[in-house]
Protein backbone atom coordinates (compact mmCIF):
# COMPACT_ATOMS: atom_id res chain seq x y z
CA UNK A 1 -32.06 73.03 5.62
CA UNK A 2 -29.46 71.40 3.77
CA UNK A 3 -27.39 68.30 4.35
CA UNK A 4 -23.36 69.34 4.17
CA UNK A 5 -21.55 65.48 3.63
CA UNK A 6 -18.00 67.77 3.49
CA UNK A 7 -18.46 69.56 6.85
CA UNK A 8 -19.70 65.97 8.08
CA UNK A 9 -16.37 64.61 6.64
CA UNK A 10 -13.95 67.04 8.19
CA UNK A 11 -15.64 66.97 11.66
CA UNK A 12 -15.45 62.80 11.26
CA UNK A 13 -11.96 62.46 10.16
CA UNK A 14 -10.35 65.22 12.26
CA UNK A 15 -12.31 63.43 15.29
CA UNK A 16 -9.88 59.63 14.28
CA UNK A 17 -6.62 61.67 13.46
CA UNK A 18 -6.85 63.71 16.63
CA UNK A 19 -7.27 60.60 18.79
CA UNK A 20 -4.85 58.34 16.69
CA UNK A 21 -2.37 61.49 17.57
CA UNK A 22 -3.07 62.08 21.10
CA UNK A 23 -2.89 58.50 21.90
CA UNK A 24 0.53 58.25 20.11
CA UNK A 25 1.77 61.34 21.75
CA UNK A 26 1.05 60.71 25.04
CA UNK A 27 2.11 56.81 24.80
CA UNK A 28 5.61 57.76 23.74
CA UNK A 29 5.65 60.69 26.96
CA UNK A 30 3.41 59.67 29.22
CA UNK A 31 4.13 62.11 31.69
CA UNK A 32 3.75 65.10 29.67
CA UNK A 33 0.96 67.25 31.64
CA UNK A 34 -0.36 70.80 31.25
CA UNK A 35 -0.21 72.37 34.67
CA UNK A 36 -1.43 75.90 35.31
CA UNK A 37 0.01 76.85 38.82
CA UNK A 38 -1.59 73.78 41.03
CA UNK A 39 -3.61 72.77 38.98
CA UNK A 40 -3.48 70.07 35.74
CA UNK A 41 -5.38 70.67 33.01
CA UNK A 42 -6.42 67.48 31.03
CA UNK A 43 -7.23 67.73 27.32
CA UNK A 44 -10.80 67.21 28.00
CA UNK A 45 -11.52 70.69 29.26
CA UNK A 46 -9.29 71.91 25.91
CA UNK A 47 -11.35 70.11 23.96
CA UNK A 48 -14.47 71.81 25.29
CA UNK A 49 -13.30 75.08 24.76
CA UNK A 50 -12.34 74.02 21.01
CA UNK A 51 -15.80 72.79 20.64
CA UNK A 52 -17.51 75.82 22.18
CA UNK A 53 -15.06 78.03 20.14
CA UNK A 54 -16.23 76.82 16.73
CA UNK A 55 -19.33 75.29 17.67
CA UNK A 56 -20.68 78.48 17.76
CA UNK A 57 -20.07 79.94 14.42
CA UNK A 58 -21.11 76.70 13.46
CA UNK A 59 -24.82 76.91 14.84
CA UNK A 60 -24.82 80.57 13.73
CA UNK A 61 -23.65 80.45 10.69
CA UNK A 62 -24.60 78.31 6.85
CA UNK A 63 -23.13 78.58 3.87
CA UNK A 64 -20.08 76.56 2.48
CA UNK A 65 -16.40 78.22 2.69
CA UNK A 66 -13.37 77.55 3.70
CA UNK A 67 -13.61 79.37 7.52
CA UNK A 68 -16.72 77.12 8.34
CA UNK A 69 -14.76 74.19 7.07
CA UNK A 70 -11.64 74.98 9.41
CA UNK A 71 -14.25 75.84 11.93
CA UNK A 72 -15.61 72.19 11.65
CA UNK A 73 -11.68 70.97 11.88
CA UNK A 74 -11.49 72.91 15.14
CA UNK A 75 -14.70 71.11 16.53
CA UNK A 76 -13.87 67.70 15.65
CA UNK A 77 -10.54 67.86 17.18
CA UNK A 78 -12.38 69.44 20.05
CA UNK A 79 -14.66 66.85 20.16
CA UNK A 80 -12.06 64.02 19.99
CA UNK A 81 -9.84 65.67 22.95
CA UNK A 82 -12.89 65.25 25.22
CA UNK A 83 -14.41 62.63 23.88
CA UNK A 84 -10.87 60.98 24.21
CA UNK A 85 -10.42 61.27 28.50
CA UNK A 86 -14.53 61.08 28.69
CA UNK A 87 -14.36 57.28 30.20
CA UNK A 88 -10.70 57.58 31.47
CA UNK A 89 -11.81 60.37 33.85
CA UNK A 90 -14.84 58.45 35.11
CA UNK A 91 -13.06 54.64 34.88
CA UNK A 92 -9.90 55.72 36.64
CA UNK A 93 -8.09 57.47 39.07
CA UNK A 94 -6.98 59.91 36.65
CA UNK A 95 -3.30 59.70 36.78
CA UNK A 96 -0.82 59.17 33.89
CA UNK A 97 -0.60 55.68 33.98
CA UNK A 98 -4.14 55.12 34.41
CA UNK A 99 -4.29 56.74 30.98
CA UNK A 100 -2.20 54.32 29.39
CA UNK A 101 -4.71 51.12 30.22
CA UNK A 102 -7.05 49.84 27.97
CA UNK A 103 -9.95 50.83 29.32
CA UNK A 104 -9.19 54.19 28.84
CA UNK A 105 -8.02 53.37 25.58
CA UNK A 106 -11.11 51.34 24.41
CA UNK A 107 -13.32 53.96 25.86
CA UNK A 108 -12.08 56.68 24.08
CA UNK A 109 -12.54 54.05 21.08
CA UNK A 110 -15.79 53.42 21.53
CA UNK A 111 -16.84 57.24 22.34
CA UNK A 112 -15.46 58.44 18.96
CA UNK A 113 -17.40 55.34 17.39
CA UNK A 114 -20.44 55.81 18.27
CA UNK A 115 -20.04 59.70 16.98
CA UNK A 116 -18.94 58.61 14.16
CA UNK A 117 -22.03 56.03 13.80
CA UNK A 118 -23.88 59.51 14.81
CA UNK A 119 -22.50 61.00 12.03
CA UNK A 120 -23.18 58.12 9.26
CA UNK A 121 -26.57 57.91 10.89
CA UNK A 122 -27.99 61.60 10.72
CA UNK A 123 -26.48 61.72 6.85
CA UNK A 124 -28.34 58.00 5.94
CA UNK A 125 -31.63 59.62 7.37
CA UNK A 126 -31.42 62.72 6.27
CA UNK A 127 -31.15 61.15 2.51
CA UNK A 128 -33.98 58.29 3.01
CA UNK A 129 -36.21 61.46 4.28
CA UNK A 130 -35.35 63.63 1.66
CA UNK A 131 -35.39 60.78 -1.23
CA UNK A 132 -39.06 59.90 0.48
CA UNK A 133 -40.22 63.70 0.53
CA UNK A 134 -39.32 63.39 -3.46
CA UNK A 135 -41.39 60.49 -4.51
CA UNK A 136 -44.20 61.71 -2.79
């Protein structure tokens, strides 16, 4: 098993542009909704079909090219769009405004930060473990 600091890199920064461009987006129309028929879709259940889409090929796959690194772009902005209304849904009542308050804001803030911290976290260990498996 091999560490890939790239793939970790894409998924990371696609995860802070995607939210940066959500949250602009839908501060400057914050009624813009995806309805199908009765029913409104938020970008949470997008997002989860983004991350099951190329999560999959993710887990199945190794190697380095550029399709797995797209593939990683795909999840992180996945990620991010449900990671994004995670604590809006469960704060608020769900409705555009509520969006717009910053505790959906700061949730959606703090979500992305502590994958990010993830992130940093599984790359510092892997190294310290493989640096330790190397002196030994």
């Amino acid at each position: 098993m091999s560490l890939n600091k790239k793939r970790a890199s894409l998924i990371a920064l696609s995860m802070v542009i995607t939210l940066f461009l959500l949250r602009v987006y839908l501060h400057l129309f914050p009624d813009t909704n995806f309805d199908l028929g009765s029913y409104n879709i938020h970008h949470l259940f997008s997002g989860l079909l983004l991350i099951t889409f190329a999560g999959i090929p993710l887990v199945i796959f190794s190697g380095n090219n550029r399709l797995l690194d797209i593939t990683s772009i795909v999840f992180g902005i996945g990620l991010s769009m449900a990671l994004d209304e995670w604590v809006y849904l469960i704060a608020t009542d769900g409705s555009d405004n509520a969006y717009l308050l910053p505790i959906s804001f700061w949730g959606a803030v703090l979500m992305i930060g502590l994958v990010l911290v993830y992130i940093w976290s599984i790359i510092f260990l892997w190294q310290k473990f493989t640096k330790n498996k190397r002196l030994k």
